[in-house]
Protein backbone atom coordinates (compact mmCIF):
# COMPACT_ATOMS: atom_id res chain seq x y z
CA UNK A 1 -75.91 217.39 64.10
CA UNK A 2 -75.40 214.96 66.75
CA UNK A 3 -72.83 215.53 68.95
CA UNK A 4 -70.22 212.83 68.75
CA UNK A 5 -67.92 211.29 71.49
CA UNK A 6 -64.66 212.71 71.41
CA UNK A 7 -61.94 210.19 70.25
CA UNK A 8 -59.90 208.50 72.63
CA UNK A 9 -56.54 209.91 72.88
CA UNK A 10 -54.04 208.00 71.22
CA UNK A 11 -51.83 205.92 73.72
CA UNK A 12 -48.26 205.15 73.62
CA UNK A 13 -46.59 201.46 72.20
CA UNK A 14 -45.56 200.79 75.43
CA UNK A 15 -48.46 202.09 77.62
CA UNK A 16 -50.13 198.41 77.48
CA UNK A 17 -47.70 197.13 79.89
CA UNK A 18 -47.46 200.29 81.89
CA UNK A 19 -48.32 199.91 85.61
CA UNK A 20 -45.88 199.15 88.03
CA UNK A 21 -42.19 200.17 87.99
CA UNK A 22 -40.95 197.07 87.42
CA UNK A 23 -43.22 196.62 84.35
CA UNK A 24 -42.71 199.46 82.70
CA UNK A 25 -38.56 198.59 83.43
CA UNK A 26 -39.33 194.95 81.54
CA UNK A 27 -40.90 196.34 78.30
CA UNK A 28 -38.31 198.40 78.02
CA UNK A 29 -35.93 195.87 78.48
CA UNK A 30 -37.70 193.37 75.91
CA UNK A 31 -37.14 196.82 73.38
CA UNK A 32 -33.55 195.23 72.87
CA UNK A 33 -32.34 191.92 70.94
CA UNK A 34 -33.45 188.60 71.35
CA UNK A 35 -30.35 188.00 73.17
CA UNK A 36 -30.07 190.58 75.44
CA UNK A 37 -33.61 190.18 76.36
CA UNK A 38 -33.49 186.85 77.95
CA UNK A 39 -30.63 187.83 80.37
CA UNK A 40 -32.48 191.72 81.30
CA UNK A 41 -35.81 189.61 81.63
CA UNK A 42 -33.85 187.66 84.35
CA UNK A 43 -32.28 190.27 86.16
CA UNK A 44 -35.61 192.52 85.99
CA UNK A 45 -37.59 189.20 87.70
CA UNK A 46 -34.52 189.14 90.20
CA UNK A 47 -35.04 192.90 90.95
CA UNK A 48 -38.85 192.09 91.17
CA UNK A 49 -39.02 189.53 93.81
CA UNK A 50 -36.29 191.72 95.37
CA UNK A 51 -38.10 194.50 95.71
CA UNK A 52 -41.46 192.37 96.67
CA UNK A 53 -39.24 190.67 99.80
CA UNK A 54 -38.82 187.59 98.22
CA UNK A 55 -35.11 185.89 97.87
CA UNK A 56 -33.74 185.14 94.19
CA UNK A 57 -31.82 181.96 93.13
CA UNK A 58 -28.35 183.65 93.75
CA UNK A 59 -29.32 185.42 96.77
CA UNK A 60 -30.92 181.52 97.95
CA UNK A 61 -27.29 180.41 97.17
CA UNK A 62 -25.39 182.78 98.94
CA UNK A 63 -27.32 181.94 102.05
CA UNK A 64 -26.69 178.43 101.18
CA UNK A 65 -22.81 178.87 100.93
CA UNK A 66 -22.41 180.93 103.62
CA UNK A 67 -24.91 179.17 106.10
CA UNK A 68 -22.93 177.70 109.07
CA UNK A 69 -22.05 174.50 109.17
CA UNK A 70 -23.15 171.67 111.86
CA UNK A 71 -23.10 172.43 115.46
CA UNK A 72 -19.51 171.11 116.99
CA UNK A 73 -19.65 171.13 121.01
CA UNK A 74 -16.47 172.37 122.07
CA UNK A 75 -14.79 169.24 124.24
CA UNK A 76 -13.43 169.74 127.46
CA UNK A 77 -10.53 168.25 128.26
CA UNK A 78 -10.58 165.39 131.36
CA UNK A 79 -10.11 166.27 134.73
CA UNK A 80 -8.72 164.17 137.67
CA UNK A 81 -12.12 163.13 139.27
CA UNK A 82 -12.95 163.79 142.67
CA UNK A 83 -10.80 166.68 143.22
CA UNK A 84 -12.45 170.33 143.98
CA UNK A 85 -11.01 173.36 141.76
CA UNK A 86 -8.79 174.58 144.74
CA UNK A 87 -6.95 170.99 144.54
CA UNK A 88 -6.78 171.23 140.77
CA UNK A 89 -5.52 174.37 140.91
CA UNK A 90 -2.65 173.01 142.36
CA UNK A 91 -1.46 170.87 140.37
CA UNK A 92 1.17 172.42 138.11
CA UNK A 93 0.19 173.07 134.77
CA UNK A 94 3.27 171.12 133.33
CA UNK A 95 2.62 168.37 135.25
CA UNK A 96 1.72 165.50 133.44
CA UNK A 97 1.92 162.48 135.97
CA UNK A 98 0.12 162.78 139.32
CA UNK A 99 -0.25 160.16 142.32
CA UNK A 100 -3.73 160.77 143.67
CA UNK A 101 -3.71 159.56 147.49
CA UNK A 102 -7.34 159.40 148.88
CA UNK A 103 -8.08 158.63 152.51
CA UNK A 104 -11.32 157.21 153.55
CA UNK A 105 -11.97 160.20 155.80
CA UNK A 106 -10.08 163.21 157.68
CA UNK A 107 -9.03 160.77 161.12
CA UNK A 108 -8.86 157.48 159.44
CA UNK A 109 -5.34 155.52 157.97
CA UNK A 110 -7.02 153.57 155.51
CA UNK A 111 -6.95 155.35 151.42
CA UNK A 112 -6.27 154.65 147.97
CA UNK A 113 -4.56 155.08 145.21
CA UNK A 114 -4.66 155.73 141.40
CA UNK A 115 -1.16 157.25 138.90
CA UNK A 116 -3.11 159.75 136.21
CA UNK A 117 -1.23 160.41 133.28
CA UNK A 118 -1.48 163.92 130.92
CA UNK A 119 0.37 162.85 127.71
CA UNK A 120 -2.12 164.63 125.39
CA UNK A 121 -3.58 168.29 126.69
CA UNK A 122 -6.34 168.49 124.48
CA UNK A 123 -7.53 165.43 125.88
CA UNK A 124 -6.69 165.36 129.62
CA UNK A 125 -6.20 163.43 132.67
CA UNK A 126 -6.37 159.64 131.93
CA UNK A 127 -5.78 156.92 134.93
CA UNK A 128 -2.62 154.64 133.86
CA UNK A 129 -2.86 151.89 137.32
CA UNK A 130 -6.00 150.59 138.88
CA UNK A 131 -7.31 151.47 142.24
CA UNK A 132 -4.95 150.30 144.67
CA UNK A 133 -5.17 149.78 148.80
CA UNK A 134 -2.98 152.28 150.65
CA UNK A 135 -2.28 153.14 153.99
CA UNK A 136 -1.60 156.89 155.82
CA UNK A 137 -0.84 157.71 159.51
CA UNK A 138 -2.28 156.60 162.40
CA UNK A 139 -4.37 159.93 162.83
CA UNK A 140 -5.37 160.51 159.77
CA UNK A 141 -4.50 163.69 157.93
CA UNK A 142 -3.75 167.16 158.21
CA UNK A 143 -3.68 170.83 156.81
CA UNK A 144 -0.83 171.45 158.87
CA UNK A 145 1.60 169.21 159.72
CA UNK A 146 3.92 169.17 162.90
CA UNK A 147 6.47 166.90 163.98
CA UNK A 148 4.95 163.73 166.05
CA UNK A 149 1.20 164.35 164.90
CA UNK A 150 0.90 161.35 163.68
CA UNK A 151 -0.46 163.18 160.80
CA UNK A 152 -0.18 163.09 156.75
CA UNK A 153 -0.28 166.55 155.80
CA UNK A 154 -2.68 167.57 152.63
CA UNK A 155 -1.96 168.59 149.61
CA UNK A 156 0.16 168.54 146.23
CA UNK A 157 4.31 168.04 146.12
CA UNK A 158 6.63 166.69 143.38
CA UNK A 159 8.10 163.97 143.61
CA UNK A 160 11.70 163.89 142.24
CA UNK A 161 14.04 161.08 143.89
CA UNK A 162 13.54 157.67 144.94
CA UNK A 163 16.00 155.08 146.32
CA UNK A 164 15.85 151.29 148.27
CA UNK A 165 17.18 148.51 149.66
CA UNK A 166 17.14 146.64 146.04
CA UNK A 167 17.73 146.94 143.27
CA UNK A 168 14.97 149.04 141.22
CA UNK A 169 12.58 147.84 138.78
CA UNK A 170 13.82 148.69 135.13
CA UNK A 171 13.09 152.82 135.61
CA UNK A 172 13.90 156.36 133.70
CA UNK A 173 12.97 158.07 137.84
CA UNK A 174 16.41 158.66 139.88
CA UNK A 175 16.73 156.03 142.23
CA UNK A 176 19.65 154.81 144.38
CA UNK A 177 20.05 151.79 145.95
CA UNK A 178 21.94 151.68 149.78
CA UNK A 179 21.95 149.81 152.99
CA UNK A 180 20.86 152.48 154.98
CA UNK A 181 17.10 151.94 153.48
CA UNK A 182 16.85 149.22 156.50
CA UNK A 183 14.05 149.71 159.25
CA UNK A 184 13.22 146.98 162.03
CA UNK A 185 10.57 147.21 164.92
CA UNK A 186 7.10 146.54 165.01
CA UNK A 187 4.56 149.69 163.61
CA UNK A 188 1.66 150.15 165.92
CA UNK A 189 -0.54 147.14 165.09
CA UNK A 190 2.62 144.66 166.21
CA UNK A 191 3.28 144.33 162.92
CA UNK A 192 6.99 143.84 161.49
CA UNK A 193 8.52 147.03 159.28
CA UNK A 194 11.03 144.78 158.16
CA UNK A 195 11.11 145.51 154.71
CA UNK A 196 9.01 148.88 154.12
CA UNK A 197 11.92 150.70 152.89
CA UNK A 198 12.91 148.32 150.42
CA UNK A 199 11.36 150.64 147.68
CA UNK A 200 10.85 154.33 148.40
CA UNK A 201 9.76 157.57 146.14
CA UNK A 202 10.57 161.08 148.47
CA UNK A 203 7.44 163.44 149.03
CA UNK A 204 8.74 167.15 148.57
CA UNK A 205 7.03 167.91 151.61
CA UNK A 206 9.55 170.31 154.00
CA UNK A 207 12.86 169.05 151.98
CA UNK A 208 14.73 169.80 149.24
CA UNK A 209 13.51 169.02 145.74
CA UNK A 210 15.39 166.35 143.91
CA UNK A 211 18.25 165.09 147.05
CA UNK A 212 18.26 161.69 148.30
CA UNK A 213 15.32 160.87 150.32
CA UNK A 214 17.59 160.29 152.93
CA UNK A 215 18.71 163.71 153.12
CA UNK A 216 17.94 165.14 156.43
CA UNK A 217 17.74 169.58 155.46
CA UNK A 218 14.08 170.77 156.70
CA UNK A 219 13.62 174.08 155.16
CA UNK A 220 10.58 174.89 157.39
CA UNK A 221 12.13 173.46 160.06
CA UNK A 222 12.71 170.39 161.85
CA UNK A 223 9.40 170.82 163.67
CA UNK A 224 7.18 171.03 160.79
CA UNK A 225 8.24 167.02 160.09
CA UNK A 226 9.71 165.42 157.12
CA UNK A 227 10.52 162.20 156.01
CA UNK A 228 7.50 161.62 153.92
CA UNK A 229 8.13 159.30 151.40
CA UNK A 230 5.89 156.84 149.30
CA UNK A 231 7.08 153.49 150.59
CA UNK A 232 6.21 149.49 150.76
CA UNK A 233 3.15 148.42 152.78
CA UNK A 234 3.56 146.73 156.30
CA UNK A 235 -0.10 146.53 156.82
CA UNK A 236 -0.46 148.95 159.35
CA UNK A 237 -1.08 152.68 159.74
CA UNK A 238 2.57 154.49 159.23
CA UNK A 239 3.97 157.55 161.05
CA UNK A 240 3.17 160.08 158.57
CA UNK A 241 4.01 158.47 155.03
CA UNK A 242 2.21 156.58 152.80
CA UNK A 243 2.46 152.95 151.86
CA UNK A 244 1.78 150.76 148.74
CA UNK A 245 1.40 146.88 148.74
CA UNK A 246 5.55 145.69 147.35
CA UNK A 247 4.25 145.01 143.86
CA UNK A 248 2.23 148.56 143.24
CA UNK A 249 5.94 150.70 144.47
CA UNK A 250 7.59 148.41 141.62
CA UNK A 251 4.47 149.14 139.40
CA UNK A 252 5.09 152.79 140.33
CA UNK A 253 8.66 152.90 139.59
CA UNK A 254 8.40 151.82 136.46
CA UNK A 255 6.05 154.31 135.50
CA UNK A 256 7.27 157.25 137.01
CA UNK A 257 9.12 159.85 134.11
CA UNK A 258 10.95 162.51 135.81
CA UNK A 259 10.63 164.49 132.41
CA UNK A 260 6.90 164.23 132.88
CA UNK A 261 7.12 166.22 136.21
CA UNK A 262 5.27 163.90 138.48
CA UNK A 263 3.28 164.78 141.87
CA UNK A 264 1.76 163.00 144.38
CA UNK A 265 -2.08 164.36 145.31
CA UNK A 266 -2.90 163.89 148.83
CA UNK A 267 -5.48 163.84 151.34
CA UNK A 268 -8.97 162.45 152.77
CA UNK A 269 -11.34 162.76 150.32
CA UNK A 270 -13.09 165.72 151.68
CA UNK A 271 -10.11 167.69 151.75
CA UNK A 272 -9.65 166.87 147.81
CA UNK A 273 -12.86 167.75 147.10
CA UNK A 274 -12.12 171.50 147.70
């Protein structure tokens, strides 16, 4: 008798889609009703391509929804150009009006002017005037400033009172109006200072904040100077203050907000750049 070739064993139902894990899970799965078996057919695939490393539709959606959205640069708000972070740094932080006085250079009496305005923070320093001619003293400028230097001294004080000869322009800034704002003489290139003090705005540079710019306390001292006020041009180098062309002061005045805490800037422009 011949031998004969045993039989292969009998295999399993489900042993035809045996192999991997994930196979065996589906068959299983498809076992169920024809409802149930659409829905476990998805979730097996899902758990499929998980497993292989590759992203299902929800988990592509979920990196959809939660994806950032477009790059937004974060804007700085403007600062005063030309002026070094020491300078800025001294400008109070509820200021919102400042008078930036540059001078040509550290000995010379010719500079300019521009008001900056702060109304909105988030948005910054904004120039309200054009760029207009000024004049400083005779010397030029200083860190330290003495009585009779012929000096402007650097740096950044409020300004908080005005006053004149006339009448002000129409103005919220304290202003009063006397006789005694009367100068005569000649300044020192022959020209006449009739008139300069017709329009003033006080510099709180060694006085007290908010008196009449007339008002003759020093607090550091009588020879530290004083008398610095803002006042109208006489084309010529002043003393120590500095001076605007007639129309600019009346331009000023009318700007000027006390509740907006103005200051006047000050200096030769390498000074300002610290």
């Amino acid at each position: 008798m011949s031998a004969t070739r045993p039989s292969a064993a009998r295999r399993p139902p489900y042993a035809v889609c045996a192999g991997t894990c994930a196979g065996t899970i589906l068959l299983l799965t498809a076992c169920g009703n024809t409802s149930e078996t659409a829905a476990g057919t998805h979730e097996v695939r899902a758990a499929a391509t998980a497993s292989a490393g590759v992203a299902g539709p929800q988990a592509t959606w979920d990196r959809v929804r939660t994806a950032p959205g477009p790059y937004a640069p974060r804007v700085r708000p403007l600062e005063i150009p030309a002026l070094g972070p020491r300078t800025r740094g001294e400008i109070p932080a509820d200021a919102r009006q400042a008078l930036v006085i540059t001078g040509d250079s550290y000995g010379s009496s010719l500079s300019t002017a521009v008001l900056y305005t702060r109304d909105d923070p988030t948005v910054g320093w904004r120039a309200a005037t054009d760029r207009w001619p000024a004049h400083n003293a005779l010397n030029g400028w200083t860190d330290e400033h003495w009585e009779g230097d012929l000096r402007t001294p650097v740096g950044v004080y409020g300004l908080t009172a005005a006053g004149g000869r006339f009448e002000p322009p129409e103005t919220a800034f304290p202003y009063e109006q006397r006789p005694e704002f009367a100068v005569s003489g000649e300044g020192f290139d022959g020209e006449t200072l009739e008139g300069s003090f017709d329009y003033v705005v006080a510099v709180d540079y060694n006085r007290v904040s908010g008196a009449s710019p007339l008002d003759p306390e020093r607090p550091l001292g009588q020879e530290r100077g004083g008398g610095i006020w803002i006042h109208v041009d006489h084309d010529g180098p002043t003393q120590g203050c500095i001076s605007l062309p007639k129309d600019r002061m009346r331009e000023l005045l009318r700007i000027l907000d006390p509740e907006k805490k103005p200051v006047v800037v000050m200096g030769d422009v390498e000074a300002l750049e610290r």
